[in-house]
N, C-alpha and C. Protein backbone atom coordinates (compact mmCIF):
# COMPACT_ATOMS: atom_id res chain seq x y z
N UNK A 1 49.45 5.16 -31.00
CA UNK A 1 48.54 4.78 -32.06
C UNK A 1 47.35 4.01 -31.50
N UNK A 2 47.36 3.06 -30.37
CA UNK A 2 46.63 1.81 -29.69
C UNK A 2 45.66 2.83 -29.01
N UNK A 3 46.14 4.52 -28.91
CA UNK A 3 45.68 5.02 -27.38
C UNK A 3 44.48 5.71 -28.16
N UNK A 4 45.05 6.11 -29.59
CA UNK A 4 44.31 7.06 -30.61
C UNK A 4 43.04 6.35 -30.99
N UNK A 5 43.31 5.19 -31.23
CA UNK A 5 42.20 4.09 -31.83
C UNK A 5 41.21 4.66 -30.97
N UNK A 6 41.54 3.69 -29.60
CA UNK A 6 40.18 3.86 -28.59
C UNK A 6 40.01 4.57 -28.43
N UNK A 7 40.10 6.09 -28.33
CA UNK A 7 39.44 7.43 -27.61
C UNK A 7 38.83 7.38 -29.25
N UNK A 8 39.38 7.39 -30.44
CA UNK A 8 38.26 7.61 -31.62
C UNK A 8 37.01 6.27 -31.67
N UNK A 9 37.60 5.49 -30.74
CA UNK A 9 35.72 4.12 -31.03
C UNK A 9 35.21 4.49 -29.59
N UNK A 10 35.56 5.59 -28.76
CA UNK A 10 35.32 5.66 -27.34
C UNK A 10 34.10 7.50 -28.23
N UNK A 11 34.89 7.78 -28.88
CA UNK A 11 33.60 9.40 -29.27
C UNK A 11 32.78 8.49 -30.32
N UNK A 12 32.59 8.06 -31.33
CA UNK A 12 32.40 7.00 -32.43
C UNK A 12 30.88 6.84 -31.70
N UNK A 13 31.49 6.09 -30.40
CA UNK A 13 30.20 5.31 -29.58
C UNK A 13 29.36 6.12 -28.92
N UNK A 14 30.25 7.44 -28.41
CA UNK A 14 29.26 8.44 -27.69
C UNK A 14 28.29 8.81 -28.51
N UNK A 15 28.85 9.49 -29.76
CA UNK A 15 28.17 10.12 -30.90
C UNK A 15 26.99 9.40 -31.45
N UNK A 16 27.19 7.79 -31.24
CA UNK A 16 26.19 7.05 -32.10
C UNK A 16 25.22 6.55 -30.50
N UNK A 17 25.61 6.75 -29.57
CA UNK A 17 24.29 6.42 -28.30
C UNK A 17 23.60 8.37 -28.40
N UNK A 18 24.18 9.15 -28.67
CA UNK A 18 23.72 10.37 -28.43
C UNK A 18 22.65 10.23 -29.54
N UNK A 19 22.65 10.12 -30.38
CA UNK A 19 22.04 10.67 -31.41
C UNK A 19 20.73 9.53 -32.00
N UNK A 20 20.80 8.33 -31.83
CA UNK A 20 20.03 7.27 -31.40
C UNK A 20 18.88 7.83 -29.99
N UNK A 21 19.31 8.47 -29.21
CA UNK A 21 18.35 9.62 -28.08
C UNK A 21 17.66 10.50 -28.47
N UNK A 22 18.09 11.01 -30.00
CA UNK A 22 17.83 12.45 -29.91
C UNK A 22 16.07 12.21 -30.90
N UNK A 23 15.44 13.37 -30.58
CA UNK A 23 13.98 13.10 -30.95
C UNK A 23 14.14 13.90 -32.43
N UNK A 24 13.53 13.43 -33.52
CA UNK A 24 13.60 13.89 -34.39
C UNK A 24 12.25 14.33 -34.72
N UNK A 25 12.10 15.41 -35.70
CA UNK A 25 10.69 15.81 -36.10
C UNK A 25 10.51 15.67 -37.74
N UNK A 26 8.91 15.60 -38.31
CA UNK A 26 8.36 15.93 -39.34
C UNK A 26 7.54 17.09 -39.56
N UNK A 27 7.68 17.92 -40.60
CA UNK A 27 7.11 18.97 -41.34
C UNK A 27 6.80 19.36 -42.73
N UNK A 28 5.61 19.64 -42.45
CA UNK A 28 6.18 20.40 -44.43
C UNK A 28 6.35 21.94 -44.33
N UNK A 29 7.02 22.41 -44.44
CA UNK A 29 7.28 23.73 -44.85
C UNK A 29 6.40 24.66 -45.63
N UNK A 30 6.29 26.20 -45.42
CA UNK A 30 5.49 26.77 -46.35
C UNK A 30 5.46 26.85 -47.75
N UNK A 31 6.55 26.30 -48.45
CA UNK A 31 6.61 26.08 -50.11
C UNK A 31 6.08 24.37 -50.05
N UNK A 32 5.68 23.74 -49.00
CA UNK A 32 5.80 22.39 -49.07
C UNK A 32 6.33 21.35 -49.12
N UNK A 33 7.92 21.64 -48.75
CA UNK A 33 8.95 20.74 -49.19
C UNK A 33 8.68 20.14 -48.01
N UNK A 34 8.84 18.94 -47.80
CA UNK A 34 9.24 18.36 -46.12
C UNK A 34 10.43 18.10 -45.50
N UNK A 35 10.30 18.39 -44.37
CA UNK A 35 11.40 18.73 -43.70
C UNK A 35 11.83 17.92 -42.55
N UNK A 36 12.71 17.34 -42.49
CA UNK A 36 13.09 16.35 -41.28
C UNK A 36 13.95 16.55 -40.35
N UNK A 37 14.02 17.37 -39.08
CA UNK A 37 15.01 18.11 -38.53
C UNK A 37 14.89 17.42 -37.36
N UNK A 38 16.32 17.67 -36.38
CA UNK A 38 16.41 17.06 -35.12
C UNK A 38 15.75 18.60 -33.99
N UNK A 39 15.18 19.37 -34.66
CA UNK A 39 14.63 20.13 -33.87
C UNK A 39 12.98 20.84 -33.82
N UNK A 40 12.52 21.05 -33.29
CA UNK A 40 10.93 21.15 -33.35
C UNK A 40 10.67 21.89 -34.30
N UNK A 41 9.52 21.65 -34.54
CA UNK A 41 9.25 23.14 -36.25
C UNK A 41 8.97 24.38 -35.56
N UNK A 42 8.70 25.10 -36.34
CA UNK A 42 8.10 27.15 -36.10
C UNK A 42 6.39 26.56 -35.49
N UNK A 43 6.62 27.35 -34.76
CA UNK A 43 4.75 27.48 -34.06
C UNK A 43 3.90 27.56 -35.29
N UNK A 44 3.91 27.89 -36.11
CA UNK A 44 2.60 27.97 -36.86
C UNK A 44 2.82 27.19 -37.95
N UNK A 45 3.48 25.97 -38.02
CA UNK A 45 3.42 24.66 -38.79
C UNK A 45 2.41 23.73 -38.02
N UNK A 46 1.63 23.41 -39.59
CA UNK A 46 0.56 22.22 -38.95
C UNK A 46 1.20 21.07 -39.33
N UNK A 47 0.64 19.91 -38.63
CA UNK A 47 0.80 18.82 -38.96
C UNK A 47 2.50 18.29 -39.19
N UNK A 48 2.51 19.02 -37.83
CA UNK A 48 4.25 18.32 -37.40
C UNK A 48 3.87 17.16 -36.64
N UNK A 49 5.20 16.17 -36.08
CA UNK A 49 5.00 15.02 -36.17
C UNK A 49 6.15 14.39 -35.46
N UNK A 50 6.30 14.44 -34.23
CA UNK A 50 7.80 13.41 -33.92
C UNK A 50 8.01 11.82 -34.67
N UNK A 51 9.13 11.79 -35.39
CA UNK A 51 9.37 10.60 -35.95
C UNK A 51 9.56 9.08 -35.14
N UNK A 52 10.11 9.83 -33.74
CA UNK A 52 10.12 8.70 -33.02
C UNK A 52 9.54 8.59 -31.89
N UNK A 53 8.11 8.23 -31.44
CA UNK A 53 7.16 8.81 -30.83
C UNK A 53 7.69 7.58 -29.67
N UNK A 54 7.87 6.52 -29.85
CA UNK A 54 8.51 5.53 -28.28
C UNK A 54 9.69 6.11 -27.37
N UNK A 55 10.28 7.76 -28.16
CA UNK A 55 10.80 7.90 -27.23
C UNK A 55 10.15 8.78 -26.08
N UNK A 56 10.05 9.11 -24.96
CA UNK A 56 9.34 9.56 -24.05
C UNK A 56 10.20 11.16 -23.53
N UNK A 57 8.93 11.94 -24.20
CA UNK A 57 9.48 13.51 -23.80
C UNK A 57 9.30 13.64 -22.24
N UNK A 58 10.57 14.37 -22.04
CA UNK A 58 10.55 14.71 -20.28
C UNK A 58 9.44 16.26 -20.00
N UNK A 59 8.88 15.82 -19.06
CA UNK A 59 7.88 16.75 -18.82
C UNK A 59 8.62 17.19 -17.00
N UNK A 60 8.57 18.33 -16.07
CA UNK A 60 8.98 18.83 -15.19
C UNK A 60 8.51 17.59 -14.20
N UNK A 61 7.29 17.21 -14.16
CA UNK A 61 6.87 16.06 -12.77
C UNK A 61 8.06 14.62 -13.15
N UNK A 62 7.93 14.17 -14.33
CA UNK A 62 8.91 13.09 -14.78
C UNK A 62 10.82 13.91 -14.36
N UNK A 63 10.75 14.67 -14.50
CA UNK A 63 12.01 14.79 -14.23
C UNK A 63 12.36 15.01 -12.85
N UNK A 64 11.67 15.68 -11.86
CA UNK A 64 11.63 16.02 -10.46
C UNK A 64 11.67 14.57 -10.13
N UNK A 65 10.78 13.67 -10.34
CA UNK A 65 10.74 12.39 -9.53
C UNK A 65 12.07 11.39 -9.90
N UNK A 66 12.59 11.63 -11.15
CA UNK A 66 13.97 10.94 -11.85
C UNK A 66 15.12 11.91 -10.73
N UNK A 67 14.93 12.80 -10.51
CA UNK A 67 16.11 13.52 -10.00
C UNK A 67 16.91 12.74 -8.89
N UNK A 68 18.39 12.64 -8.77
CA UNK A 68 18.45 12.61 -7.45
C UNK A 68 18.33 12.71 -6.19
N UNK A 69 18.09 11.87 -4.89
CA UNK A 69 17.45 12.35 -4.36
C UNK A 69 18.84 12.59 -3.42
N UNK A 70 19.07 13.92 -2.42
CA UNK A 70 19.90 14.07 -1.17
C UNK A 70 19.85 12.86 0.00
N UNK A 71 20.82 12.87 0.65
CA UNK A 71 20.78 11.65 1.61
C UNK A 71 20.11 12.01 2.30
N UNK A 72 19.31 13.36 3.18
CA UNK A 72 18.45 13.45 3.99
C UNK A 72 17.14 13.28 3.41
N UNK A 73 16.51 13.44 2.31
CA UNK A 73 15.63 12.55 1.59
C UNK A 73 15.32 11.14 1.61
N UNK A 74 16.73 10.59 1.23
CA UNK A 74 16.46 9.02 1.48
C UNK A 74 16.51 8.38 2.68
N UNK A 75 16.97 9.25 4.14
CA UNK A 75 17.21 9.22 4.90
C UNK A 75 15.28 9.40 6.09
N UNK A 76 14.71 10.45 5.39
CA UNK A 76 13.68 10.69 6.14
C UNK A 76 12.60 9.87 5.38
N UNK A 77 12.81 9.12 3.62
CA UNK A 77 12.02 7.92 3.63
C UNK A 77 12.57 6.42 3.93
N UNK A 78 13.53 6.39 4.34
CA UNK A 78 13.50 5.50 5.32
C UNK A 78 13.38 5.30 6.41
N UNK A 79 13.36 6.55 7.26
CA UNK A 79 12.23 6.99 8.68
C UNK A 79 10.96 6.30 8.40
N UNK A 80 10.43 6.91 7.24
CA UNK A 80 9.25 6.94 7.30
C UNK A 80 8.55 5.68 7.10
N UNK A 81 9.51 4.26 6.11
CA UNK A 81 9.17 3.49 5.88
C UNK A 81 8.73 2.68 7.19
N UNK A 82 10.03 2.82 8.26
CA UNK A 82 10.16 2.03 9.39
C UNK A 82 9.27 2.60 10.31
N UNK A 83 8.29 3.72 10.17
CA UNK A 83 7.36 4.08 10.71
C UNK A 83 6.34 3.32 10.88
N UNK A 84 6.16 2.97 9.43
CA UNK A 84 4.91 2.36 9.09
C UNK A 84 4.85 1.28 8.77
N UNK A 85 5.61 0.79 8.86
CA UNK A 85 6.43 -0.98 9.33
C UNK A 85 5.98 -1.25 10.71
N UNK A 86 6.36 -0.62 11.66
CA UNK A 86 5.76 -0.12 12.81
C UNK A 86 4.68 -0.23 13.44
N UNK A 87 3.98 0.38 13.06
CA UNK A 87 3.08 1.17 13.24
C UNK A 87 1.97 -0.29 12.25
N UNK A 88 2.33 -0.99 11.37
CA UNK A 88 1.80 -2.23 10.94
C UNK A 88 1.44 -3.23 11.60
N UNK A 89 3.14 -3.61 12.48
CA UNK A 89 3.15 -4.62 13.22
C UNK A 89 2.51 -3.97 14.72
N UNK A 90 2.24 -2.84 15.05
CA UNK A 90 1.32 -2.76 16.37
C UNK A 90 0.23 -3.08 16.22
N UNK A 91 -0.95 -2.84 14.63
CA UNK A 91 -1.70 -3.10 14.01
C UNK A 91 -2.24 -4.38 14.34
N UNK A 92 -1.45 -5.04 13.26
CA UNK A 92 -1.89 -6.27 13.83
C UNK A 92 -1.78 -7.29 15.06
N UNK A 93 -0.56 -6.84 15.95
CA UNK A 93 -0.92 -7.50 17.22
C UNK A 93 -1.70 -7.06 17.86
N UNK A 94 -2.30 -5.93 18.29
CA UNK A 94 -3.58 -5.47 18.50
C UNK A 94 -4.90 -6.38 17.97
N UNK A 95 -4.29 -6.37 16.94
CA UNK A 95 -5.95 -7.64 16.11
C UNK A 95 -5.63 -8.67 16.64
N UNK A 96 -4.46 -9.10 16.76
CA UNK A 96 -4.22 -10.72 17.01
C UNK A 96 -4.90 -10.65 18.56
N UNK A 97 -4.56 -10.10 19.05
CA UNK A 97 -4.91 -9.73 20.79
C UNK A 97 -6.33 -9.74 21.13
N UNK A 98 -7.10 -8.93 20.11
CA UNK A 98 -8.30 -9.22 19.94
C UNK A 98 -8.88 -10.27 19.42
N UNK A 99 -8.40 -10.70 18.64
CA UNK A 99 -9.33 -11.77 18.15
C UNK A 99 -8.85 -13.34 19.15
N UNK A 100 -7.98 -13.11 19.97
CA UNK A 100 -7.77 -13.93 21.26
C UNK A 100 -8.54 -14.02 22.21
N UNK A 101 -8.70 -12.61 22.53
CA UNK A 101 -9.87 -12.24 23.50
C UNK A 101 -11.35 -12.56 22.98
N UNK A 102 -11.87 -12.58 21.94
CA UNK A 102 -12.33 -12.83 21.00
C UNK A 102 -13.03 -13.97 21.17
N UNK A 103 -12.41 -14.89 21.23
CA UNK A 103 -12.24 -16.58 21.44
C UNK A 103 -12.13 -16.90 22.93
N UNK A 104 -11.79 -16.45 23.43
CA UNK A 104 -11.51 -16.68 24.87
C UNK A 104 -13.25 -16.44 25.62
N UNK A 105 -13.44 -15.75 25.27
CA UNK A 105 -15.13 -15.00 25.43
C UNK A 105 -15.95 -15.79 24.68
N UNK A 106 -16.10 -16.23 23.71
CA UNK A 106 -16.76 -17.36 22.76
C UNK A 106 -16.31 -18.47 24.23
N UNK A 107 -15.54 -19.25 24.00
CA UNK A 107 -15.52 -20.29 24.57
C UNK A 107 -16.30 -20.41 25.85
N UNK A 108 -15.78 -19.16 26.93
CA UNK A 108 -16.65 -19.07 28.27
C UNK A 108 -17.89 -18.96 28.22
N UNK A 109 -18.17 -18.22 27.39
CA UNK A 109 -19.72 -18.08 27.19
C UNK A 109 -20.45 -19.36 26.63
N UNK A 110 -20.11 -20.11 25.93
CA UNK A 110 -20.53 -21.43 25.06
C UNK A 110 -20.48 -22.56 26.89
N UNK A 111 -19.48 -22.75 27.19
CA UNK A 111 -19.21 -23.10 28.35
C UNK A 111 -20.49 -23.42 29.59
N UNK A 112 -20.36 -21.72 29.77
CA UNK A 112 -21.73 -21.16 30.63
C UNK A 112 -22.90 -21.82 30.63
N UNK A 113 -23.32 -21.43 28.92
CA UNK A 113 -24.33 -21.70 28.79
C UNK A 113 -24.96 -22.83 28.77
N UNK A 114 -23.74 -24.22 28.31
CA UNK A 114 -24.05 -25.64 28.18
C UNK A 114 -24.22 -25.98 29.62
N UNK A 115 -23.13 -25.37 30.87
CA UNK A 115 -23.56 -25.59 32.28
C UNK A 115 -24.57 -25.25 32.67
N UNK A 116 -25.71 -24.18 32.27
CA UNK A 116 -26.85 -23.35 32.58
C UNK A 116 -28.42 -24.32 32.37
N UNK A 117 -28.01 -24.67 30.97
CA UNK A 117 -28.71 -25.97 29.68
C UNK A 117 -28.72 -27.11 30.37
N UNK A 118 -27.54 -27.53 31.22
CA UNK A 118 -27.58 -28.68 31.67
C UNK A 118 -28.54 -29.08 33.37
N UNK A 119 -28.34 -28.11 34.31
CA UNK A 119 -29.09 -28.26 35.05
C UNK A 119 -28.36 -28.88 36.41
N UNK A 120 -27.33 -29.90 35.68
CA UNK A 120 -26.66 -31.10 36.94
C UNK A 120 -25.63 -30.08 38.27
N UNK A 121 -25.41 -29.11 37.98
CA UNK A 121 -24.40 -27.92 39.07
C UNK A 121 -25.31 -27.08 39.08
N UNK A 122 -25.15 -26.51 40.71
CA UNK A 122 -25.76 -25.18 40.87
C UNK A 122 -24.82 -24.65 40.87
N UNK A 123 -25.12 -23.09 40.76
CA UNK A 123 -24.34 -22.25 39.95
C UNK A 123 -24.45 -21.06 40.79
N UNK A 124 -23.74 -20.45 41.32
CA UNK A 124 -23.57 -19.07 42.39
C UNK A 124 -22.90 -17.49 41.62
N UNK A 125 -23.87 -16.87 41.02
CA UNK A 125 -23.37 -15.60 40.52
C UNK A 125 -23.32 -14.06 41.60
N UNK A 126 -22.46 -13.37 41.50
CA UNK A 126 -22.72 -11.98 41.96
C UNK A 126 -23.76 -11.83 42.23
N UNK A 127 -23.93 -10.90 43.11
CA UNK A 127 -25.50 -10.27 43.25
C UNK A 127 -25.55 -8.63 43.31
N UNK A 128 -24.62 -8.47 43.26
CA UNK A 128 -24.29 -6.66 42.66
C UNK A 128 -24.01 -5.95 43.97
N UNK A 129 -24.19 -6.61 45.26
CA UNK A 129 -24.65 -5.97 46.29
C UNK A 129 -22.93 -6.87 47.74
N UNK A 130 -22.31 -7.06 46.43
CA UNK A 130 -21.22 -8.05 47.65
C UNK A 130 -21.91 -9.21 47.95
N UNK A 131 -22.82 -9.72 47.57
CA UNK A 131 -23.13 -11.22 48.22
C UNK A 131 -23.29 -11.95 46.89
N UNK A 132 -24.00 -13.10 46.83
CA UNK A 132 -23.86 -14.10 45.89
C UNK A 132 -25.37 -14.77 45.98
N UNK A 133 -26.28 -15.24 44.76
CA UNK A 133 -26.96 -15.43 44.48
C UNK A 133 -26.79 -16.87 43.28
N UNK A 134 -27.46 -17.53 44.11
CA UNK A 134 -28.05 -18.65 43.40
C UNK A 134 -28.55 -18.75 41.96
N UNK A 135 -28.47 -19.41 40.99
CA UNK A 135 -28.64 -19.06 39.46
C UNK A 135 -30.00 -20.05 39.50
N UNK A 136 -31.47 -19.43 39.65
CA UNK A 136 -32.42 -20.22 39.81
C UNK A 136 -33.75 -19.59 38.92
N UNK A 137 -34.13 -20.07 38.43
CA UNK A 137 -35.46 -19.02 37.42
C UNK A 137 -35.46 -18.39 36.74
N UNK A 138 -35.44 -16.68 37.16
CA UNK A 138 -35.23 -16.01 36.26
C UNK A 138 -34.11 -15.36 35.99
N UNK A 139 -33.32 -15.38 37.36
CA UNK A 139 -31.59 -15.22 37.11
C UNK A 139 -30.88 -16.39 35.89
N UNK A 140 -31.70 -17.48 36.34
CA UNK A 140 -31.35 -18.69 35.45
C UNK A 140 -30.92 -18.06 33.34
N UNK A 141 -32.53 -17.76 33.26
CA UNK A 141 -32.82 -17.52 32.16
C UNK A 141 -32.30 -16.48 31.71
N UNK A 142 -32.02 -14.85 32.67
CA UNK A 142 -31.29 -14.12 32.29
C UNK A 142 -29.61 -14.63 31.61
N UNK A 143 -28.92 -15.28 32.98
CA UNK A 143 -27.78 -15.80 32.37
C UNK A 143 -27.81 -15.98 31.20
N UNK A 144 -28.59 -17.35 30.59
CA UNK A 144 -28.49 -18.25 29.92
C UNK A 144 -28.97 -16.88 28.62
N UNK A 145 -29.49 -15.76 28.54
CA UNK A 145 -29.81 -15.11 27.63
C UNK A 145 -28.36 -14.18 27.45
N UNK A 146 -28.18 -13.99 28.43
CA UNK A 146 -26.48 -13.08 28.42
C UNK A 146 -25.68 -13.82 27.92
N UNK A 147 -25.45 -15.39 27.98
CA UNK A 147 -24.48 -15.75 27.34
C UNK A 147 -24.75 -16.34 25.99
N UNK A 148 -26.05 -16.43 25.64
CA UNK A 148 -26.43 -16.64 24.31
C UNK A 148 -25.95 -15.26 23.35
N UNK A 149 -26.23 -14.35 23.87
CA UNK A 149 -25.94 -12.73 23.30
C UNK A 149 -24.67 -12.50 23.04
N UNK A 150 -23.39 -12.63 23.98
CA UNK A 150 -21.94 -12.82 24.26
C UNK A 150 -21.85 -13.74 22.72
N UNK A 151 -22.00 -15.42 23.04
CA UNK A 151 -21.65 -16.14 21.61
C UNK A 151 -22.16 -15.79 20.50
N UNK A 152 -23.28 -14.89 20.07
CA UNK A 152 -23.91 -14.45 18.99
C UNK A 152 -22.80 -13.23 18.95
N UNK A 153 -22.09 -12.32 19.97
CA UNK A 153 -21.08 -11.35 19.36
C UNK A 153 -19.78 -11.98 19.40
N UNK A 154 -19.34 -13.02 20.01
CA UNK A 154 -18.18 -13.29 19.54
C UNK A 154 -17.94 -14.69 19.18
N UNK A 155 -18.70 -14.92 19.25
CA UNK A 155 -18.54 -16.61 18.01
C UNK A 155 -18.58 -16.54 16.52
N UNK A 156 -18.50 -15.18 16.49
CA UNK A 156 -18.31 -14.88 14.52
C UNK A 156 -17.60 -15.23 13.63
């Protein structure tokens, strides 16, 4: 009797979540009567009308994307996530790397130039040729223009 109960409040409940789902329609009919059916009207009724328009009709893209997905699906987007997780963090240590170098070049150059500005050290640069040249005149002023140029690109 205990077992009968519940399987009848166990369909009871199915019956009343099923049908609470189900989309109902409005019509008037060709004599005009109106008509309230749980199923769509005839094609050539105007001014039909779903009664319960918050519920949301399944269209083929909404249902493909609801579908289950196979484990090699969830399997190759989680490849893919950790790809580009990846592929993020190379991203930005690359930037970080740069914008180190970045700074590192700002500083030398700022450096340079206050030693160049100042006058009190002589200063011995390359000379393109394996020897070394004195920083005097117009080597002076070149420098001092190269490293003004350098902190104008990376002192940003």
């Amino acid at each position: 009797m205990k077992n009968a109960l519940v399987f009848a409040l166990g369909i009871a409940s199915t019956v009343a979540v099923v049908s609470a789902h189900a989309q109902s329609y409005q019509w008037r009919d060709s004599s005009g009567r109106l008509v309230i059916s749980d199923r769509p009207p005839p094609a050539g009724v105007r001014d039909a009308r779903p009664l319960n328009p918050a519920t949301p009709t399944t269209s083929s893209a909404a249902t493909e994307s609801n579908a289950p997905r196979t484990t090699a699906e969830q399997n190759m987007e989680f490849k893919k996530r950790q790809q580009e997780a990846r592929e993020a963090a190379d991203k930005q240590a690359k930037d970080a790397t740069a914008a180190a170098q970045k700074r590192e070049n700002c500083e030398r150059a700022r450096s340079q130039l206050t030693t160049l500005e100042s006058g009190n050290h002589r200063m011995v640069v390359p000379d393109g040729k394996g020897g070394e040249v004195f920083v005097e005149g117009d080597v002076k002023e070149a420098e001092m223009e190269r490293a003004r140029k350098i902190i104008a690109e990376s002192c940003n």
